[in-house]
C-alpha atoms as a PDB file:
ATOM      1  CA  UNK A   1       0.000   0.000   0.000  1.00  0.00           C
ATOM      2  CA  UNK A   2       1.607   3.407  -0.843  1.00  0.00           C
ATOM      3  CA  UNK A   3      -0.428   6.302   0.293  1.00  0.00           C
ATOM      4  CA  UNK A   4       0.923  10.146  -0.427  1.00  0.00           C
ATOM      5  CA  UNK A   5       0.812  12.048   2.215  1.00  0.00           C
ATOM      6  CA  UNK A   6       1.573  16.142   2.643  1.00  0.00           C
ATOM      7  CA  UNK A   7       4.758  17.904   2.274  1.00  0.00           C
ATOM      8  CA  UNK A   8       5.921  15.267  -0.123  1.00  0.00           C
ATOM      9  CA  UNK A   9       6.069  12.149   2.110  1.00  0.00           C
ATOM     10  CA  UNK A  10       4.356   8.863   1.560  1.00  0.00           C
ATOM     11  CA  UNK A  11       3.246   6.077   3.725  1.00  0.00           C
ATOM     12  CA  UNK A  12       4.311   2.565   1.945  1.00  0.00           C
ATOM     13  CA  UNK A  13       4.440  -1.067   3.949  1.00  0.00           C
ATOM     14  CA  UNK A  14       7.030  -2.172   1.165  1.00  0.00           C
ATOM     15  CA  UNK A  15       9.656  -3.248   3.323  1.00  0.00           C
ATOM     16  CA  UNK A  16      11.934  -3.010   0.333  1.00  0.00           C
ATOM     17  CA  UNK A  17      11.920   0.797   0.230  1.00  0.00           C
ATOM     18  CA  UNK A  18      12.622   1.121   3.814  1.00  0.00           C
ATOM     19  CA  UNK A  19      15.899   2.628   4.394  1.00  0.00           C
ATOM     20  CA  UNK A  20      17.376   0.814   6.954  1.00  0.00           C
ATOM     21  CA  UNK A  21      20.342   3.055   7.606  1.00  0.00           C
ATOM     22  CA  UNK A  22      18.335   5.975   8.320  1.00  0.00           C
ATOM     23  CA  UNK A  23      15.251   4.067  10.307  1.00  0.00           C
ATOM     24  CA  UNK A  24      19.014   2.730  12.510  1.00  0.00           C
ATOM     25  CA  UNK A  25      19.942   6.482  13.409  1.00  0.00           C
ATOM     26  CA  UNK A  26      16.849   7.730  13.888  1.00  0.00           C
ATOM     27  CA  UNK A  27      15.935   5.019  16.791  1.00  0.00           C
ATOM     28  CA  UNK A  28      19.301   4.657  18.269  1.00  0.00           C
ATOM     29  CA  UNK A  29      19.617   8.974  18.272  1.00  0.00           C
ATOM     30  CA  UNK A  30      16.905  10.213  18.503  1.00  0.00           C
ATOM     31  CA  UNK A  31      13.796   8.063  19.696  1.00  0.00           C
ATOM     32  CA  UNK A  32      13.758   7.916  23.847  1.00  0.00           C
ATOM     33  CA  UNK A  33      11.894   5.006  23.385  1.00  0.00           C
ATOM     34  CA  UNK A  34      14.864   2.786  21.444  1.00  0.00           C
ATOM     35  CA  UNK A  35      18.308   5.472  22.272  1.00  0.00           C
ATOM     36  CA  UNK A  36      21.200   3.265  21.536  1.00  0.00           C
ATOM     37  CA  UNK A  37      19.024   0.056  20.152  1.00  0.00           C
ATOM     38  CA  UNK A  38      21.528  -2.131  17.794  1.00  0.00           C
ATOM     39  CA  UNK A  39      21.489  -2.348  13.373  1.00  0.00           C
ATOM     40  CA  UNK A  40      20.972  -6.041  14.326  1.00  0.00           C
ATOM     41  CA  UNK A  41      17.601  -5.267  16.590  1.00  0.00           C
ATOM     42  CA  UNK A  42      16.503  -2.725  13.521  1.00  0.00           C
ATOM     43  CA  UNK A  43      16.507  -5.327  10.968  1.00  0.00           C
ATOM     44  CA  UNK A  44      14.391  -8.705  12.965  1.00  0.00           C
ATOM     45  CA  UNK A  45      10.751  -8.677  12.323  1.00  0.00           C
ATOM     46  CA  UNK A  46       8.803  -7.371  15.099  1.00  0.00           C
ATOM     47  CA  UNK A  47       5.458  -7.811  16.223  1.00  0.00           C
ATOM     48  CA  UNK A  48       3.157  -4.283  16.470  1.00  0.00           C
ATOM     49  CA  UNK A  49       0.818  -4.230  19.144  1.00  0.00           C
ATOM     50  CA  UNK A  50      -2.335  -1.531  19.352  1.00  0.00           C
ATOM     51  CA  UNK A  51      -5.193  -1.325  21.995  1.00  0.00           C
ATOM     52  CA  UNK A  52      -8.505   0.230  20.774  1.00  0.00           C
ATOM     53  CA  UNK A  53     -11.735   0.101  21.973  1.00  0.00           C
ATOM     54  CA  UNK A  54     -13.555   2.016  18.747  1.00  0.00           C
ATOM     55  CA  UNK A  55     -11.765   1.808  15.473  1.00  0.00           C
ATOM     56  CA  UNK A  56     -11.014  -2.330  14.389  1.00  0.00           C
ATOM     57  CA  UNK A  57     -12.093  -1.663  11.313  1.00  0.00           C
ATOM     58  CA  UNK A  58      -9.639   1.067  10.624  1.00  0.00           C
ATOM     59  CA  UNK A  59      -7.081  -0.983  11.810  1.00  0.00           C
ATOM     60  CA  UNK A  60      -8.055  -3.758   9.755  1.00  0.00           C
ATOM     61  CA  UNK A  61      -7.261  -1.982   6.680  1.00  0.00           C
ATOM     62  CA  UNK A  62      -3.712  -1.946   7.895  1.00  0.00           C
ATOM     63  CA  UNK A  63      -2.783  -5.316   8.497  1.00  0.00           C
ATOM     64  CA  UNK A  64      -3.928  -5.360  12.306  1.00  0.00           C
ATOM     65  CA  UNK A  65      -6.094  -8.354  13.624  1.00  0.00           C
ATOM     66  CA  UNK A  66      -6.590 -10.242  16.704  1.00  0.00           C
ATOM     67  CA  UNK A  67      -3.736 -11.161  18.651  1.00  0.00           C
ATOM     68  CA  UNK A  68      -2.089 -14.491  19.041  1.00  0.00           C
ATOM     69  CA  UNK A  69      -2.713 -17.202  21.657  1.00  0.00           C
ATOM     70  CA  UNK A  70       0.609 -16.390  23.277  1.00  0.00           C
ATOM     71  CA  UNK A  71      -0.094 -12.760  23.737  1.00  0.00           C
ATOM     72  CA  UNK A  72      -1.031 -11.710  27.517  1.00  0.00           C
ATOM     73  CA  UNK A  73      -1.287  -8.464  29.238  1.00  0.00           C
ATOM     74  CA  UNK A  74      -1.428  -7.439  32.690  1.00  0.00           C
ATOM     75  CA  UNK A  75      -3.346  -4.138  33.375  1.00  0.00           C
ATOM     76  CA  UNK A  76      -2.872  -1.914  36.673  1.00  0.00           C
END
């Protein structure tokens, strides 16, 4: 799916357009969430995880769907 989006950007889940080098130095700079995560951690597949109570069907569109047997969470 490639989808253009404003000030010349575009959203695409082609993982063969991804720039790997640059996706690497943003999350090991600049994202608090991943500072200092490895090229090696960049590259595995990873599982996304979302939590909504109103929009499925959005999510849907995107490749989203119920979560696996092993999945478990524990709330506060």
């Amino acid at each position: 799916m490639i989808r253009a989006l404003p000030h010349g950007f575009e959203l695409d889940d082609d993982p063969r357009r991804v720039d790997v080098d640059e996706v690497h130095r943003f999350l090991s700079t600049e994202a608090y969430w991943a500072l200092g995560r490895s090229r090696e951690t960049v590259e595995r597949l990873v599982k996304w995880l979302l939590h909504t109570t109103d929009a499925h069907g959005l999510y849907e569109q995107f490749g989203f769907g119920p979560p696996d047997a092993k999945m478990m969470e524990r709330l506060p």
